[in-house]
Protein backbone atom coordinates (compact mmCIF):
# COMPACT_ATOMS: atom_id res chain seq x y z
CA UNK A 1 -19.78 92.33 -7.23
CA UNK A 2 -20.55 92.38 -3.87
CA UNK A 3 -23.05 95.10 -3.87
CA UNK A 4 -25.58 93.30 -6.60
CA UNK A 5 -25.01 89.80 -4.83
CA UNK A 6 -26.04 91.34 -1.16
CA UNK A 7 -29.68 92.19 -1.96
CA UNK A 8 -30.35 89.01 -3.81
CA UNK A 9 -29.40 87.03 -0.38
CA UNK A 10 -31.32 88.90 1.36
CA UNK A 11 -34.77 89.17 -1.30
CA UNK A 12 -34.67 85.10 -0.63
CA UNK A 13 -34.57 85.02 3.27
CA UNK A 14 -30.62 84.14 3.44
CA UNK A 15 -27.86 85.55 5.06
CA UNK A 16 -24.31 84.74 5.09
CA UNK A 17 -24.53 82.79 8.53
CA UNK A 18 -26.81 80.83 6.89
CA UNK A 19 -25.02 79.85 3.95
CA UNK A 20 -22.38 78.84 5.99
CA UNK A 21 -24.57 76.58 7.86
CA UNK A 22 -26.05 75.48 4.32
CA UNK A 23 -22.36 73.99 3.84
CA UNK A 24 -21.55 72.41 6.21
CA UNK A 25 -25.33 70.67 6.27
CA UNK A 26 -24.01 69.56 2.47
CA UNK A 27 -20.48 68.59 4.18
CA UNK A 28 -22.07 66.64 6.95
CA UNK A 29 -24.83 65.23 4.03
CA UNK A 30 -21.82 64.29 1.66
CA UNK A 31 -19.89 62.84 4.68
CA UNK A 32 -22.56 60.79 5.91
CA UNK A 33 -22.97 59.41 2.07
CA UNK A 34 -19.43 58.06 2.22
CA UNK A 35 -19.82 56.60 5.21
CA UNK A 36 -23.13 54.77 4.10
CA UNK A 37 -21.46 53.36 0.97
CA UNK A 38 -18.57 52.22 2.93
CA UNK A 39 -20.68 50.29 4.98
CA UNK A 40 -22.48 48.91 1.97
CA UNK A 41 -20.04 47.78 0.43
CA UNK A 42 -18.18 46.20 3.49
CA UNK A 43 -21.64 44.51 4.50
CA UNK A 44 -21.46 43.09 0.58
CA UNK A 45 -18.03 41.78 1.14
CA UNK A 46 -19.27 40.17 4.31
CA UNK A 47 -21.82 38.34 1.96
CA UNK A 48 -19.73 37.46 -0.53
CA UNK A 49 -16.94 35.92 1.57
CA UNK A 50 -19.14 34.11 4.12
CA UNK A 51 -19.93 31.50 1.26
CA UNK A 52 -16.39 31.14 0.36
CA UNK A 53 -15.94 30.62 3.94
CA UNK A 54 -18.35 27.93 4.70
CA UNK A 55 -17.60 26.16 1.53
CA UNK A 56 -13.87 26.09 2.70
CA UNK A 57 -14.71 24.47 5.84
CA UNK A 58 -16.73 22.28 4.69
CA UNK A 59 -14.19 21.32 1.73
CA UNK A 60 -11.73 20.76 4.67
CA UNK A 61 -14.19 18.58 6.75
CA UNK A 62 -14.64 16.66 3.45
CA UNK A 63 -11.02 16.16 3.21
CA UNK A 64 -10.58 15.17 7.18
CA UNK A 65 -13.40 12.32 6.37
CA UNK A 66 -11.64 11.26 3.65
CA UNK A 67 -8.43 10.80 4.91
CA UNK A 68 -9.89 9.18 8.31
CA UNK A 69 -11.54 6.71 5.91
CA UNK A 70 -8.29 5.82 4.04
CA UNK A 71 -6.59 5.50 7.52
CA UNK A 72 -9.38 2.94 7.94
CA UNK A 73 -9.10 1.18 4.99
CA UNK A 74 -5.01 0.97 4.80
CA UNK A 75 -5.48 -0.85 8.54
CA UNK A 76 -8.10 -3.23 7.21
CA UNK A 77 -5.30 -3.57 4.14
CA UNK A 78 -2.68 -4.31 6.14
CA UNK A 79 -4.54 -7.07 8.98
CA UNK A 80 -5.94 -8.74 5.35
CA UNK A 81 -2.59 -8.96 4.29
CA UNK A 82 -0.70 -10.44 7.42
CA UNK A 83 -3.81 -12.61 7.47
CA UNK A 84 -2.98 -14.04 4.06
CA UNK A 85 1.06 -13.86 5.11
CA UNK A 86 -0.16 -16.39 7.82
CA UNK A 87 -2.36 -18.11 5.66
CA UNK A 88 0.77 -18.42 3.03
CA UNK A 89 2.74 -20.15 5.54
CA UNK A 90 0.69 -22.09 7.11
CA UNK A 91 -0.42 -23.44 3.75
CA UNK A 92 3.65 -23.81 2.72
CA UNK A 93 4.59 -25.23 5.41
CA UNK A 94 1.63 -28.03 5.48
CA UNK A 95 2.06 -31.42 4.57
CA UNK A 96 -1.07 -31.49 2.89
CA UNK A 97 -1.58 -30.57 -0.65
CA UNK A 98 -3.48 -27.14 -1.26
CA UNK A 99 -4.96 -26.18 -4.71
CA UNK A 100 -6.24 -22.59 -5.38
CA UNK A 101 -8.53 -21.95 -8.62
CA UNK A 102 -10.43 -19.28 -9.55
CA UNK A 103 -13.91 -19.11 -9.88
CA UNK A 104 -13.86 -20.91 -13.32
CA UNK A 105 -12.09 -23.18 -11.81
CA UNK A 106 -8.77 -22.59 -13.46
CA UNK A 107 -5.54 -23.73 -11.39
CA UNK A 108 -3.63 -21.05 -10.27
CA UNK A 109 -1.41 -22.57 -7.35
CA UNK A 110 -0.54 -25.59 -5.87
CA UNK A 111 1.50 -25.66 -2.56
CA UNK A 112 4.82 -27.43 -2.07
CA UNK A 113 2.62 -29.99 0.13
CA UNK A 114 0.48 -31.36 -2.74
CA UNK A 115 3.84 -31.69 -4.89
CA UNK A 116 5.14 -33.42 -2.26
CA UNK A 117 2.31 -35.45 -2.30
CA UNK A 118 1.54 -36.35 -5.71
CA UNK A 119 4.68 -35.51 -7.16
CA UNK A 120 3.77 -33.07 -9.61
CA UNK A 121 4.49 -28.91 -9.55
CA UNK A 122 2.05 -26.82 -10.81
CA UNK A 123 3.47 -26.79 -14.64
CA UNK A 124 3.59 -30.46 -14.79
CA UNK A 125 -0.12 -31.16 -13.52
CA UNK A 126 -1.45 -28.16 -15.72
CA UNK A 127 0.32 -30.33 -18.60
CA UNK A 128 -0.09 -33.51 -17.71
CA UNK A 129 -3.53 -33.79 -16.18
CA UNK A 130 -5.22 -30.52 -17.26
CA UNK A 131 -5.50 -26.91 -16.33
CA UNK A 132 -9.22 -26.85 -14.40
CA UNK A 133 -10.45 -28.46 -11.40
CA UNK A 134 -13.33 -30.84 -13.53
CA UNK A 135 -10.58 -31.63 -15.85
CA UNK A 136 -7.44 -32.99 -13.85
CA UNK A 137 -9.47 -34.30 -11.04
CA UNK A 138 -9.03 -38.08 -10.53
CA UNK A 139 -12.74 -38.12 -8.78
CA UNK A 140 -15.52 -39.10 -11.70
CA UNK A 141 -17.94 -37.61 -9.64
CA UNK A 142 -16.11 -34.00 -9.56
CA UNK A 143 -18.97 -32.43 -10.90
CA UNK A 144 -21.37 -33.16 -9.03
CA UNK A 145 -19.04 -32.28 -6.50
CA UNK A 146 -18.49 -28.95 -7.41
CA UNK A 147 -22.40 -28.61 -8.30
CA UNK A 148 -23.17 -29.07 -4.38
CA UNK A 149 -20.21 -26.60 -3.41
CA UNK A 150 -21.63 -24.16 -5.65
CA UNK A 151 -25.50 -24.87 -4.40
CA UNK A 152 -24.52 -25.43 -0.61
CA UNK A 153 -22.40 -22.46 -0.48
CA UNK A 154 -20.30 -24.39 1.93
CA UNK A 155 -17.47 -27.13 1.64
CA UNK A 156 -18.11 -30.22 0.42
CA UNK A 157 -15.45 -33.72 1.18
CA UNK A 158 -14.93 -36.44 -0.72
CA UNK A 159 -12.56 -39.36 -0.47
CA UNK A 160 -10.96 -41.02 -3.81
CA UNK A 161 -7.98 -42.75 -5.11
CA UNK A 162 -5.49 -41.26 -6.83
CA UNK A 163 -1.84 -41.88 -8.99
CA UNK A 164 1.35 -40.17 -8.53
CA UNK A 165 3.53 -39.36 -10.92
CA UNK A 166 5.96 -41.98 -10.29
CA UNK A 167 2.93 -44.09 -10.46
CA UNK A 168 1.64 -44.78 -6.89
CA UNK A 169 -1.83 -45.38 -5.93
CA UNK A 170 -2.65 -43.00 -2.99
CA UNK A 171 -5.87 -42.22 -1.37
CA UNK A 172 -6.61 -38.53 -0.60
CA UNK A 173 -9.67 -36.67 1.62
CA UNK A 174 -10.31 -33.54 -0.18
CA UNK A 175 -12.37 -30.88 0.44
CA UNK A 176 -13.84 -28.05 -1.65
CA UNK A 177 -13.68 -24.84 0.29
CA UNK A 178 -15.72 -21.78 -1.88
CA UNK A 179 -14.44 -18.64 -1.28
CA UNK A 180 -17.08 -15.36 -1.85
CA UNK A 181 -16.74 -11.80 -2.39
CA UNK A 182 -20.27 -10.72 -1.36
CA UNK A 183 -22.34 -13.00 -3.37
CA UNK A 184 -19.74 -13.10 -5.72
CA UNK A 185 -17.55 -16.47 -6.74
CA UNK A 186 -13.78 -15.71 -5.96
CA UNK A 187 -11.74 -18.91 -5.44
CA UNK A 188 -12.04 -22.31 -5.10
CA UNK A 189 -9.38 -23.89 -2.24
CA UNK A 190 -8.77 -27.79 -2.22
CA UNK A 191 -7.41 -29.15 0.89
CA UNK A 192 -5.95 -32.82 0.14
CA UNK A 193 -4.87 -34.76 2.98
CA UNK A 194 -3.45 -38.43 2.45
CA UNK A 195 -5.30 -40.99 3.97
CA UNK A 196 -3.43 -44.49 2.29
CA UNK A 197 -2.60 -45.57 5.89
CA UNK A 198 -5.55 -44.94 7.25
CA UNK A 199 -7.22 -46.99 4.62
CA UNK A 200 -4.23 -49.40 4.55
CA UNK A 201 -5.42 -49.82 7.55
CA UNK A 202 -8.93 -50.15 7.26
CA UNK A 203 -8.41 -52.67 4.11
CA UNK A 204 -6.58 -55.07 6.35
CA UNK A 205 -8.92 -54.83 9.00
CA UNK A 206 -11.87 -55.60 6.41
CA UNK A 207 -9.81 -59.15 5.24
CA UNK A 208 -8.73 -59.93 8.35
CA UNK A 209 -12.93 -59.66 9.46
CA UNK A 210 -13.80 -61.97 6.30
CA UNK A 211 -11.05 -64.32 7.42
CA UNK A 212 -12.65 -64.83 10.78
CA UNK A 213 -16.09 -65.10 9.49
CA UNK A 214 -14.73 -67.69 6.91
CA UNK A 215 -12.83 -69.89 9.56
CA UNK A 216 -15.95 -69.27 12.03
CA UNK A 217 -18.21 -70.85 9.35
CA UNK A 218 -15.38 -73.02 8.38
CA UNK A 219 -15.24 -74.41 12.45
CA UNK A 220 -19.00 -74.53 12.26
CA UNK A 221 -19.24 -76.82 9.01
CA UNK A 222 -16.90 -79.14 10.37
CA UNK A 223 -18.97 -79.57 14.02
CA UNK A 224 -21.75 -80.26 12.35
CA UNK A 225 -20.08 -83.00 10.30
CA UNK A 226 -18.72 -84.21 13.42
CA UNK A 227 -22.06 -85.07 14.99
């Protein structure tokens, strides 16, 4: 075997040495392969993950954001609600009367003030005098009333006369406060303060004028007769 492979090496220009250096060229060829995959396909990972990567950090920044704007919006919650506690108490606690309707002008509240006031609770007025603002109102010029509120975007007063339910005439100074959302109707908020004495007042102060003029004309009549 040896003898017929020797000559045939040597007819093509190769001897033993160099085969030997013809495998480990293939060796060095093979091992140089691997080592260019590997890298390949490491450098693909790379590309592959990087994405993956960004899009997590950007999903967390998302996520940050979002829970700095809730943190936001549960402080603005909570100020809006002890603003409305205060509100509440201020508005139980009031000797005025305070209606609260909503934007079709449906009653929805009354505060302990306005019963006090006019004798009815909520129930009883709703029954009694009617559920809406243009329908229990005691003022026949309500709608017009609520017509400027709504055009003025801005309270409107009135003064007008009203019974209790035991029956008592009472004067009252409302006003119409509109409440907006945006551009957006909410509420309507009556304030009614009681003014009797103060017109009491006024009344007795307009006779006791007319009784001076009359005796004044009165005392002049008779000085002219006189002379």
């Amino acid at each position: 075997m040896t003898l017929c492979a020797a000559p045939v090496i040597a007819q093509s220009g190769w001897s033993e040495g160099d085969a030997d250096n013809g495998v480990w060229v293939v060796l060095m060829l093979i091992g140089i392969g691997f080592v260019l995959v590997y890298a390949g396909t490491f450098y693909l990972i790379l590309r592959s993950e990087a994405p993956a990567v960004s899009q997590e950090t950007g999903a967390s920044k998302m996520r940050t954001n979002r829970l700095v704007q809730l943190r936001n919006e549960n402080e603005a919650l909570q100020k809006r609600i002890s603003e409305l506690e205060a509100y509440e108490a201020a508005a139980i606690h009031s000797e005025d009367g305070i209606v609260i309707a909503n934007a079709d002008g449906e009653i929805q509240w009354v505060s302990p003030g306005f019963t006090r006031m006019t004798g009815y609770t909520l129930d009883r007025w709703r029954e009694i005098r009617g559920e809406t603002i243009l329908d229990s109102s005691f003022n026949i010029h309500i709608v017009s009333v609520i017509h400027e509120v709504l055009r003025k975007k801005l309270p409107v007063t009135y003064e007008t006369s009203i019974y209790t339910r035991h029956a008592k005439k009472i004067w009252i100074r409302s006003a119409v406060i509109p409440l907006y959302k945006g551009d957006d109707l909410e509420k309507f908020i009556i304030v009614d303060k009681d003014i009797t004495r103060q017109k009491e007042a006024q009344e007795e102060l307009r006779q006791k004028g007319e009784l001076i003029e009359f005796l004044t004309a009165s005392d002049r009549a008779l000085n002219i007769q006189l002379e």
